[in-house]
Protein backbone atom coordinates (compact mmCIF):
# COMPACT_ATOMS: atom_id res chain seq x y z
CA UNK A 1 -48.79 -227.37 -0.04
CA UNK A 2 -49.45 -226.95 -3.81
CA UNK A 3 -52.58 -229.06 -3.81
CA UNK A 4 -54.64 -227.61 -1.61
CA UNK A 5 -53.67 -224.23 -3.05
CA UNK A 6 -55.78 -223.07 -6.25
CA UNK A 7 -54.30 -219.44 -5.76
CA UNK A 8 -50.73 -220.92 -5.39
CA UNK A 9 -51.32 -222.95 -8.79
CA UNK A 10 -52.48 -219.75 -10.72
CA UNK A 11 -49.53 -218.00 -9.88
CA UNK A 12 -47.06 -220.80 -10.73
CA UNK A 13 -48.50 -220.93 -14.11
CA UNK A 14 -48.39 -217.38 -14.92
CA UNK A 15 -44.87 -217.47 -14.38
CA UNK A 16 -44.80 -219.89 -17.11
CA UNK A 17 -44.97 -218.99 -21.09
CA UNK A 18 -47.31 -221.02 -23.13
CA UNK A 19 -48.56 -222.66 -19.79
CA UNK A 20 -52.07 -223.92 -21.60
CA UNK A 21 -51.28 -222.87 -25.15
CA UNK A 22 -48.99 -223.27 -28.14
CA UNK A 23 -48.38 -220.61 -30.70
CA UNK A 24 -48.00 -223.56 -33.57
CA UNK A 25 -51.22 -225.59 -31.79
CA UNK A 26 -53.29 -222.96 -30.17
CA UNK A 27 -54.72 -224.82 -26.90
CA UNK A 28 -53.10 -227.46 -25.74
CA UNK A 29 -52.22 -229.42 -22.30
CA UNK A 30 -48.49 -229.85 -21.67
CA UNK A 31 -47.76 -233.52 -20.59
CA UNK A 32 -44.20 -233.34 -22.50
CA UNK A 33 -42.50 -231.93 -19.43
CA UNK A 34 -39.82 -234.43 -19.77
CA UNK A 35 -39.25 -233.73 -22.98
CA UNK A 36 -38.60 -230.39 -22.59
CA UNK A 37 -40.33 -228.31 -19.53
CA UNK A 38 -42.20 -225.05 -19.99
CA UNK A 39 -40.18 -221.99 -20.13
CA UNK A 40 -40.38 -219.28 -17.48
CA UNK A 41 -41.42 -215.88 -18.91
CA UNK A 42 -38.57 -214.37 -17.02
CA UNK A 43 -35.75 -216.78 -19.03
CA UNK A 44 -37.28 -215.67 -22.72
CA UNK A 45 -37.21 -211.80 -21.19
CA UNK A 46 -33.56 -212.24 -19.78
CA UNK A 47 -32.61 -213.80 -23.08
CA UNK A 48 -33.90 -211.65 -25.32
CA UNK A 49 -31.78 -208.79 -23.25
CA UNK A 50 -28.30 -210.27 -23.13
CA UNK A 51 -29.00 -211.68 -27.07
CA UNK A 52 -28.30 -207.84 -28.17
CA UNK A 53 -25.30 -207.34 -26.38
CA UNK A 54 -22.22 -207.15 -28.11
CA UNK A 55 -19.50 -206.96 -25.94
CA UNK A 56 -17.37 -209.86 -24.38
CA UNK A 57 -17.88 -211.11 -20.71
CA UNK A 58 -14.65 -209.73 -18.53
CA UNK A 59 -13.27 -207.46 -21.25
CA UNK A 60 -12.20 -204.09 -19.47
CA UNK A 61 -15.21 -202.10 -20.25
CA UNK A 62 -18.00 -201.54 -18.28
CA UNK A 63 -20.93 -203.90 -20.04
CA UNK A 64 -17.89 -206.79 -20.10
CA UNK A 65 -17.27 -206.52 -16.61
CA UNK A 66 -21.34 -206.33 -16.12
CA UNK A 67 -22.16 -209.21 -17.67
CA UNK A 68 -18.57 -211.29 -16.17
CA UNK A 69 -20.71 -210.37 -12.93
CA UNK A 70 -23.95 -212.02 -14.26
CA UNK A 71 -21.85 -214.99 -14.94
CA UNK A 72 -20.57 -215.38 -11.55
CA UNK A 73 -23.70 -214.53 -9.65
CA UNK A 74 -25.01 -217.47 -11.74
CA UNK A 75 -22.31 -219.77 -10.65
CA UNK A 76 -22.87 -218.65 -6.94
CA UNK A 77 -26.80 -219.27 -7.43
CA UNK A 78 -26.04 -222.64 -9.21
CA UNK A 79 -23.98 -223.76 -6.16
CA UNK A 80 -26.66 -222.93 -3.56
CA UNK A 81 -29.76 -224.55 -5.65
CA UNK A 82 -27.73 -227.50 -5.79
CA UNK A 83 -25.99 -227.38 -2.69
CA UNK A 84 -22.38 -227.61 -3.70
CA UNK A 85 -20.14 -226.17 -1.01
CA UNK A 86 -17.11 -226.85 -3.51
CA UNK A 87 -15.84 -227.72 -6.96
CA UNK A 88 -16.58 -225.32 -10.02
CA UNK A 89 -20.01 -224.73 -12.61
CA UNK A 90 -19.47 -224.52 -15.99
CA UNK A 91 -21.73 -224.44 -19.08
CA UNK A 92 -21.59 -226.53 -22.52
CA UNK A 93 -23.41 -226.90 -25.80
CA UNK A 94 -25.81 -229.28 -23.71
CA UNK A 95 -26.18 -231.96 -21.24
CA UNK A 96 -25.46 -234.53 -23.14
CA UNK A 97 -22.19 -233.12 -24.73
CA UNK A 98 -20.71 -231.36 -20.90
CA UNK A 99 -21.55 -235.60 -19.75
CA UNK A 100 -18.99 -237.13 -22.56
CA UNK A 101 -16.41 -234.32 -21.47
CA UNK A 102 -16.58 -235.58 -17.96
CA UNK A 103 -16.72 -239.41 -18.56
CA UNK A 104 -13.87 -238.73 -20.97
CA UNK A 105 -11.56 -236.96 -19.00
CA UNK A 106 -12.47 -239.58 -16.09
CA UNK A 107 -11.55 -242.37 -18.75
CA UNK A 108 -8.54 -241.11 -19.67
CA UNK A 109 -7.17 -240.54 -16.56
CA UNK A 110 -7.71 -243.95 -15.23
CA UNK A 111 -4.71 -247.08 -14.69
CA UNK A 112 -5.17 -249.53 -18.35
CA UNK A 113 -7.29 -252.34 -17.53
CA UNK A 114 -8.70 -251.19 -14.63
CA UNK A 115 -13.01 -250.58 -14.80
CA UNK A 116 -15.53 -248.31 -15.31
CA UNK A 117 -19.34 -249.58 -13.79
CA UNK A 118 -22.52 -248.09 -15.25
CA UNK A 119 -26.22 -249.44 -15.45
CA UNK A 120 -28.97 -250.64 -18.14
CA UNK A 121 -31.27 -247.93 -17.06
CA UNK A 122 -29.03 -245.17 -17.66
CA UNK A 123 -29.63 -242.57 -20.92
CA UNK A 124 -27.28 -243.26 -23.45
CA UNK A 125 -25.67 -239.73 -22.56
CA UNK A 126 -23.79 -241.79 -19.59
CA UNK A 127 -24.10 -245.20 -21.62
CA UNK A 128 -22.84 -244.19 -24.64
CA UNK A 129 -19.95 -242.11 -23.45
CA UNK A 130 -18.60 -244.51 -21.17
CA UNK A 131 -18.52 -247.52 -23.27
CA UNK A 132 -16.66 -245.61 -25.92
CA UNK A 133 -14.00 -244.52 -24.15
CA UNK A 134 -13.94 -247.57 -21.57
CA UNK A 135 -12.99 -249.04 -24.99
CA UNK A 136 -10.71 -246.43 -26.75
CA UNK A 137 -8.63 -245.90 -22.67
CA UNK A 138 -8.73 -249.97 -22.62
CA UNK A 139 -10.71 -250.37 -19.98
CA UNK A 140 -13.38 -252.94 -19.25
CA UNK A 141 -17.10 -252.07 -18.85
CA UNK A 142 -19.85 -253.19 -16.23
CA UNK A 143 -22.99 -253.21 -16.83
CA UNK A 144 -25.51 -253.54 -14.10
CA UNK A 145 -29.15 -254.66 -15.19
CA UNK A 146 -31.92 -252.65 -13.87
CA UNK A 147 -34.92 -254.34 -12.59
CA UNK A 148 -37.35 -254.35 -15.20
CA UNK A 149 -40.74 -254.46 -13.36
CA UNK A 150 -39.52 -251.57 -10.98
CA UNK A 151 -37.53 -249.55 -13.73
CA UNK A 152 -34.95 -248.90 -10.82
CA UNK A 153 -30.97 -249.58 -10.15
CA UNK A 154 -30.32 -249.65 -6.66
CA UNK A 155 -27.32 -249.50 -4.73
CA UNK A 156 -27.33 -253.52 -3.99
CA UNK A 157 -27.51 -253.94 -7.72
CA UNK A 158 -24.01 -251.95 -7.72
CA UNK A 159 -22.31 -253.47 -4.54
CA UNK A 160 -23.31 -256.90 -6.34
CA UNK A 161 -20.67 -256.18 -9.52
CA UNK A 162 -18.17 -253.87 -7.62
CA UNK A 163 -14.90 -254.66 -7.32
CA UNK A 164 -11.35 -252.61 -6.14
CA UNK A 165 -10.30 -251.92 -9.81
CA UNK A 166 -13.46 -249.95 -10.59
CA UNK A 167 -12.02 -246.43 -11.68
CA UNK A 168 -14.65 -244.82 -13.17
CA UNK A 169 -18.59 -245.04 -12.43
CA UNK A 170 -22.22 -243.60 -14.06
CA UNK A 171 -25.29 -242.89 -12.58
CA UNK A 172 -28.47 -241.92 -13.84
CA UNK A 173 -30.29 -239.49 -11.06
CA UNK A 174 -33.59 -240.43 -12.80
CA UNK A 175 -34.94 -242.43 -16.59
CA UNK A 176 -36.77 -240.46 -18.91
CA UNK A 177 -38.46 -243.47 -19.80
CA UNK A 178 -39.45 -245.55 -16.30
CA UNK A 179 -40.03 -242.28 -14.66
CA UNK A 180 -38.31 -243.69 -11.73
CA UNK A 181 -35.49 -241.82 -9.36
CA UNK A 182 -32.85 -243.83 -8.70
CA UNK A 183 -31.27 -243.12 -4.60
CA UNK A 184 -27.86 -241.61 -6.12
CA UNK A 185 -25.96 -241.40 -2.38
CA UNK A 186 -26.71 -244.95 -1.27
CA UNK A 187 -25.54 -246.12 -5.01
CA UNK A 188 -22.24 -243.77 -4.59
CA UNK A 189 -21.78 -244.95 -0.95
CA UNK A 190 -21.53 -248.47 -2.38
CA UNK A 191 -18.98 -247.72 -4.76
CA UNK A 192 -16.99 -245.89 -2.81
CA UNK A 193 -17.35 -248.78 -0.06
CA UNK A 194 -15.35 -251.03 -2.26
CA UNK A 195 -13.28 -248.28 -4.62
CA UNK A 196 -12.83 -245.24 -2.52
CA UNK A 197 -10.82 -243.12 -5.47
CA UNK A 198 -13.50 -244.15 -7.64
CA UNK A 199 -14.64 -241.00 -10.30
CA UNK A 200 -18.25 -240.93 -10.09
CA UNK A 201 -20.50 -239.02 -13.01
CA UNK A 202 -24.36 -238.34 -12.62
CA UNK A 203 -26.55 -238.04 -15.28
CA UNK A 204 -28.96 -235.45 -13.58
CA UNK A 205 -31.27 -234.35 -16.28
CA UNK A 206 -34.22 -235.73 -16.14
CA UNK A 207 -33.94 -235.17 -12.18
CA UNK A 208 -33.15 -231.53 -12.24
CA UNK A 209 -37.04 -230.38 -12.63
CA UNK A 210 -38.18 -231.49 -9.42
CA UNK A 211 -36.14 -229.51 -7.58
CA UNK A 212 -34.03 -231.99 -5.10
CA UNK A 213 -30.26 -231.64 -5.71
CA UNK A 214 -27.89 -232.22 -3.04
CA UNK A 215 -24.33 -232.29 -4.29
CA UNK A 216 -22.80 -232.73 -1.07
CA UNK A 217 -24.60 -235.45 -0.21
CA UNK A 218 -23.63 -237.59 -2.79
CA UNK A 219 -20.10 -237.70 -2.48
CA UNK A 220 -19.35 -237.39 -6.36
CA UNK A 221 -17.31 -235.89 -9.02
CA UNK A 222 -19.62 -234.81 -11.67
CA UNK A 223 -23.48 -234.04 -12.35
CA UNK A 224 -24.82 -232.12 -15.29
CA UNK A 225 -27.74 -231.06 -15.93
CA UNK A 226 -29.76 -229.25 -19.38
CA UNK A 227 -31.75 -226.20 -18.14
CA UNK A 228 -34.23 -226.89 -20.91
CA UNK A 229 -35.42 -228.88 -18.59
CA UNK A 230 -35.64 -226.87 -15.92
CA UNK A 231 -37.45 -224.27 -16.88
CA UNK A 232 -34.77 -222.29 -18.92
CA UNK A 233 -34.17 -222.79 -22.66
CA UNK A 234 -32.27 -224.63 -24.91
CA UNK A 235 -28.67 -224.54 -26.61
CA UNK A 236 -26.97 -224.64 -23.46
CA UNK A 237 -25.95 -227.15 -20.45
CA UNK A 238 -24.55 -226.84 -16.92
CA UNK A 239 -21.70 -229.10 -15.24
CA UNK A 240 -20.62 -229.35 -11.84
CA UNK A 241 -17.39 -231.02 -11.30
CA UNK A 242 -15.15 -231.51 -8.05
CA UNK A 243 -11.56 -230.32 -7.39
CA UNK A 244 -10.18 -233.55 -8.15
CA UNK A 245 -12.08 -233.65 -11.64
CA UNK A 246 -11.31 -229.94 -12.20
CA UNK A 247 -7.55 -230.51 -11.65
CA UNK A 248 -6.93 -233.78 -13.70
CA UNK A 249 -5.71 -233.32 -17.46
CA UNK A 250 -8.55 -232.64 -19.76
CA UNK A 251 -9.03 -230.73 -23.04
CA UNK A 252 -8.11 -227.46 -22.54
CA UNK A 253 -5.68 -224.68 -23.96
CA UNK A 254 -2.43 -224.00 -24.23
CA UNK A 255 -1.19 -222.31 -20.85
CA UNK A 256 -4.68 -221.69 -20.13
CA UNK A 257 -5.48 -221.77 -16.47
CA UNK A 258 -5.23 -225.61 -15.03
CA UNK A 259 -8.45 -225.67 -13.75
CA UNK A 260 -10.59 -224.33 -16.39
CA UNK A 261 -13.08 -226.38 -18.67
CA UNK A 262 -15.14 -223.74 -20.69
CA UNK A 263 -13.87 -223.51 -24.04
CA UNK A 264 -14.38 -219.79 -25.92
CA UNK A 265 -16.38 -217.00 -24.91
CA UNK A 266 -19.55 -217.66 -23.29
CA UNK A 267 -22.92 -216.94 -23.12
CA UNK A 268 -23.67 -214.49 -20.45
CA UNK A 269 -27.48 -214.89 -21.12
CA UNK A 270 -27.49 -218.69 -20.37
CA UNK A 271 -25.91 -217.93 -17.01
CA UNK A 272 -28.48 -215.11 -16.40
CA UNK A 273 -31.37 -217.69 -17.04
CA UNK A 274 -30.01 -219.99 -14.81
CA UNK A 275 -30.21 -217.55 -12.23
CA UNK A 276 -33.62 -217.02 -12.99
CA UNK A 277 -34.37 -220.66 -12.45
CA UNK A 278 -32.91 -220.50 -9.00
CA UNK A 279 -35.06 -216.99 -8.31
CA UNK A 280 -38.25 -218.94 -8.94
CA UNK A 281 -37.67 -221.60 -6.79
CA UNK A 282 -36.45 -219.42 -3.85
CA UNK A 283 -39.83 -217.68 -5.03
CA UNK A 284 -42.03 -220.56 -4.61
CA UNK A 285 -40.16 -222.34 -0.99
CA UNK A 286 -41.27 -218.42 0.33
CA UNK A 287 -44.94 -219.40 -0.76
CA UNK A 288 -44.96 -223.42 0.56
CA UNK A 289 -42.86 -222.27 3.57
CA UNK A 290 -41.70 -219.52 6.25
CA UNK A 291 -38.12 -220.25 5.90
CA UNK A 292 -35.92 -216.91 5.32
CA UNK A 293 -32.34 -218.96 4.14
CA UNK A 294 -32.17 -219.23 0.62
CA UNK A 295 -30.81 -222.78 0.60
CA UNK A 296 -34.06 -224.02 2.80
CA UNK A 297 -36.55 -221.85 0.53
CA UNK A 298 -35.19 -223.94 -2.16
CA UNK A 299 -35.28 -227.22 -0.08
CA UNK A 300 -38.94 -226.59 0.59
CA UNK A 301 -39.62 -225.60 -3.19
CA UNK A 302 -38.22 -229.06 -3.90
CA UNK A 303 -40.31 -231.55 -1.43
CA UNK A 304 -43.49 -229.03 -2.32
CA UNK A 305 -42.94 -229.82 -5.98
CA UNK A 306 -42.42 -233.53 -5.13
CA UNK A 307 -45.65 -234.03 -3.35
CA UNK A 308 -47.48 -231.92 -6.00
CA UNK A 309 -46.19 -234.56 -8.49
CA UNK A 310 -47.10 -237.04 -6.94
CA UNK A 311 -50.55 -235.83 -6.65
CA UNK A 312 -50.97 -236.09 -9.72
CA UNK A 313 -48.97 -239.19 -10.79
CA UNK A 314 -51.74 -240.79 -8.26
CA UNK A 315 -54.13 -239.05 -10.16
CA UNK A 316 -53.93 -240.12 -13.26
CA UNK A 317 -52.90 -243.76 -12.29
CA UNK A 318 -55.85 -243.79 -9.52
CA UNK A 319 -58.28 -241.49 -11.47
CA UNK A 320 -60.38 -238.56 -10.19
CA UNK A 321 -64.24 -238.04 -9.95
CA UNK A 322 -66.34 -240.51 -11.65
CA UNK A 323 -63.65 -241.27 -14.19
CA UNK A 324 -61.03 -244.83 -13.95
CA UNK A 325 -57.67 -244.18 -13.43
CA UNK A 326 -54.95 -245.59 -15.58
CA UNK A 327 -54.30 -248.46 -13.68
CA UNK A 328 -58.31 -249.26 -13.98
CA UNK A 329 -58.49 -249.52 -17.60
CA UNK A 330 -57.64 -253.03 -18.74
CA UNK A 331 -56.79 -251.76 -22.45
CA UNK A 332 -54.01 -249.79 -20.69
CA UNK A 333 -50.78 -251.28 -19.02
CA UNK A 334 -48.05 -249.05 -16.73
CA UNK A 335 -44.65 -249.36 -17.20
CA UNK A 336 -42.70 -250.07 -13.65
CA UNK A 337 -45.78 -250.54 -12.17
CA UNK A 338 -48.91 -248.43 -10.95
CA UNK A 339 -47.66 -248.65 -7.20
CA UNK A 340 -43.93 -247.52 -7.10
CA UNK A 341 -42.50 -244.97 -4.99
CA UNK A 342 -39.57 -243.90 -7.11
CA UNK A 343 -42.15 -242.35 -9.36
CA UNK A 344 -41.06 -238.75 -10.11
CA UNK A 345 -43.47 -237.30 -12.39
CA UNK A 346 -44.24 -239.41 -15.20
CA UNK A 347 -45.96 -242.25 -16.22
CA UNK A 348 -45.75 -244.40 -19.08
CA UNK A 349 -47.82 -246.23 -20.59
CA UNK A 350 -48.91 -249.15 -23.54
CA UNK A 351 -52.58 -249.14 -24.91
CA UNK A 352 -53.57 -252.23 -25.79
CA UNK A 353 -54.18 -253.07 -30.08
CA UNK A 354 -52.35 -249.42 -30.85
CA UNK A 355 -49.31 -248.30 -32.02
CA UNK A 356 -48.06 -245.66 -29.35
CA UNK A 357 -47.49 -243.09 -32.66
CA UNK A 358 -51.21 -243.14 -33.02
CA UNK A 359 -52.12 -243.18 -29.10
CA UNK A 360 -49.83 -239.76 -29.51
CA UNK A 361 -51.59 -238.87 -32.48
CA UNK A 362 -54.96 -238.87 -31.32
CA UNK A 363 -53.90 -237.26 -28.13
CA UNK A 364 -52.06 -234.38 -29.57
CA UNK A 365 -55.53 -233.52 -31.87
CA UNK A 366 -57.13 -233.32 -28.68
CA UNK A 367 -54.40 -230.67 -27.61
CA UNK A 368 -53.25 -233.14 -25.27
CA UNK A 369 -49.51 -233.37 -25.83
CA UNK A 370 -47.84 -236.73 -24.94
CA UNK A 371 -44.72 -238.32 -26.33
CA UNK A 372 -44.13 -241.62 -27.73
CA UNK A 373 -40.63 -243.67 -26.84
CA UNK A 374 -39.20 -246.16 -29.15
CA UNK A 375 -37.28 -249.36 -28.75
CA UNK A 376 -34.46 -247.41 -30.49
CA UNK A 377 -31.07 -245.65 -29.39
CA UNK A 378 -32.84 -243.78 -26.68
CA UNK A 379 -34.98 -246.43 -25.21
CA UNK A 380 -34.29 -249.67 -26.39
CA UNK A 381 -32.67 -250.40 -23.26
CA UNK A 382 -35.64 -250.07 -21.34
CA UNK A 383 -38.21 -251.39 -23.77
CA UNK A 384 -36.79 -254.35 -25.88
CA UNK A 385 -36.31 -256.70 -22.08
CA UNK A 386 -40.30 -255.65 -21.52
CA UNK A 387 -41.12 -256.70 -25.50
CA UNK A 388 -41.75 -253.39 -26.10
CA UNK A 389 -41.76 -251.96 -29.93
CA UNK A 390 -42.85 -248.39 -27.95
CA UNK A 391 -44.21 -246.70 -25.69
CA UNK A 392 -46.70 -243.42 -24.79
CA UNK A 393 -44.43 -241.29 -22.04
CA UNK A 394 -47.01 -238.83 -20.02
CA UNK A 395 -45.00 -236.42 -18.13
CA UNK A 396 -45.81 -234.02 -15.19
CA UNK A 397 -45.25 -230.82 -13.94
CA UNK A 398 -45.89 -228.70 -11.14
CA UNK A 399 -47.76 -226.31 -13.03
CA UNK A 400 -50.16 -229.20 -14.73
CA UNK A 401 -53.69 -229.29 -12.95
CA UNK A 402 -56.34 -232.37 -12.03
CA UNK A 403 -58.76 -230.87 -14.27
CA UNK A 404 -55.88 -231.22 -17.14
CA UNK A 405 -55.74 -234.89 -15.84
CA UNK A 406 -59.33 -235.63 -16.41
CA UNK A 407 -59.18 -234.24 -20.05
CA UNK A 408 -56.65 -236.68 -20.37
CA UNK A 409 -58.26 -239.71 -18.57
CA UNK A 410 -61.08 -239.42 -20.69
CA UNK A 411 -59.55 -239.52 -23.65
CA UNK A 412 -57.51 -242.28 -22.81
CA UNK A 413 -60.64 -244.26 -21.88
CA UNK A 414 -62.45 -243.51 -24.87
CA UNK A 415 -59.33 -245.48 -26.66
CA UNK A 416 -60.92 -248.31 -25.08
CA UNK A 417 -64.07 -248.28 -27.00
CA UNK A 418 -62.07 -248.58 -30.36
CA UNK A 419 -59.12 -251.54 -28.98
């Protein structure tokens, strides 16, 4: 696989800009992938083309009618990388913003006083949204508690609270705090065990990097996702919604088709970078595999990257050569665990005696660049039942290396020395 590969690694990272450097920084090592991943140098070229052209997508000329094309090959390529066979891709001013819309509309829609079901884990993208308008559409809100030593919701946790009158549920794909992937068709089989017409939303961002979407699998009616994340760029997000979500009232215009959700004229160049996304993973399941279908090339892009990330979650919780691994150094303590599964590419971590802002701090004038997590809006959910004031996130990529580990390993365990 990816691993065993040092060839294979080179060329993933020269697809990538600023792969080991930072124009503000200079060199630097990129664990803020969950953040924000790395942007592929074929996204800031594609941009920078469609950015100077003037003309509206589908107007009767021929660059509107070129780039309405771009926009619907994107659409196309959207639905195989995520393997939706039906329902309708649309874009938004971000992740975040396309997830209220869909929660909203699903809120709105649904009998007074019947339920909407979400979890503790979830980002307050999903949270937020559907306790305000479980409140405003008078519904009442579940909350399911995640399991704080594993960082995970599973679908027992859901079949535990479920009832018939649930009308509206949230999932979070994967926490950009625990690191941990939650098993989105067993939790949407549960619901739908109990409340069949149930509208289920996904929260799918911090998921989307690692390459294993499978809309048709999980037997739901929404997932976004923000292609910042996934190796595009920012200011824009991407929604998938079924054709029972697509057809249900929702803000729209006057007389405007029924089915329609984008508002105003839209980006052509987001589309086109999406597209791009999807090229480079069809790219990389030709080098990890010998399938020819496009679907499978992406399939094997997504288990390659998996394993890869795993690698070197292991890594740095294990350690490499002659240096300790996270999990060995007793002024350091892993969130969810050093032995969990549901890991996808991230670790976090406490160091004992330090303020996580300083942990960061000292990291980033290494050119080691790490995040820190607060018991705030974003995380407080997570951290306050742990005791937590904050944490240091470490995130992963398939384009990070083991020597890129060690830098950081040793750095960490030099933190030691001073607790």
């Amino acid at each position: 696989m990816i691993q065993n590969n040092s060839a294979l690694i080179d060329a993933i990272r020269d697809r990538f800009a600023h792969v080991d450097n930072c124009p503000f920084q200079g060199e630097r090592i990129f664990f803020e992938n969950a953040g924000g991943a790395l942007t592929l140098k074929s996204v800031a070229e594609t941009s920078a083309f469609y950015a100077a052209i003037p003309d509206n997508p589908g107007r009767v000329n021929p660059a509107g009618q070129g780039t309405q094309n771009v926009i619907n090959k994107a659409k196309q390529d959207l639905a195989v990388f995520m393997n939706a066979s039906s329902g309708q891709f649309f874009a938004g001013e971000s992740g975040t913003e396309l997830l209220f819309r869909m929660i909203r509309t699903a809120c709105l829609v649904a009998p007074k006083s019947t339920k909407v079901i979400g979890s503790s884990i979830e980002h307050p993208a999903t949270r937020s949204a559907a306790r305000r308008w479980a409140e405003i559409a008078e519904l009442d809100y579940v909350n399911v508690p995640h399991d704080d030593d594993t960082g995970l919701v599973t679908a027992e946790d859901y079949a535990e609270l479920m009832t018939p009158d649930v009308a509206v549920a949230t999932i979070l794909h994967a926490s950009p705090v625990t690191g941990m992937g939650m098993d989105v068709a067993a939790i949407s089989a549960a619901i739908r065990a109990v409340a069949p017409d149930c509208l289920i939303i996904v929260d799918g961002i911090q998921h989307a990097a690692h390459g294993q979407m499978d809309i048709d699998a999980y037997d739901v009616d929404g997932y976004a996702i923000s292609p910042y994340k996934v190796f595009s760029r920012h200011g824009y997000g991407i929604a998938w919604i079924s054709d029972k979500l697509s057809a249900l009232p929702h803000d729209m215009l006057i007389n405007a088709p029924a089915t329609g959700w984008e508002f105003g004229t839209r980006d052509a160049g987001s589309y086109a970078t999406a597209s791009d996304v999807v090229s480079y993973f069809d790219w990389l399941g030709g080098e990890v595999s010998d399938e020819t279908d496009h679907r499978k090339r992406i399939e094997a892009a997504g288990r390659a990257i998996h394993a890869y990330e795993t690698h070197l979650t292991n890594t740095a919780i294990n350690g490499t050569g002659n240096l300790p691994g996270l999990c060995d150094m007793d002024h350091v303590t892993i969130l969810a665990g050093a032995d969990n599964p549901a890991r996808e590419g991230l670790v976090s971590i406490v160091v004992e005696g330090r303020a996580s802002e300083d942990v960061v701090d000292v990291l980033n004038q290494q050119g080691i660049r790490t995040h820190t997590r607060k018991a705030d809006h974003y995380s407080g959910n997570v951290l306050d039942p742990l005791g937590l004031l904050d944490c240091i996130r470490i995130s992963f990529c398939h384009y990070n290396t083991e020597q890129e580990i060690a830098r950081l390993l040793a750095a960490i365990k030099e933190l030691g020395k001073e607790c």
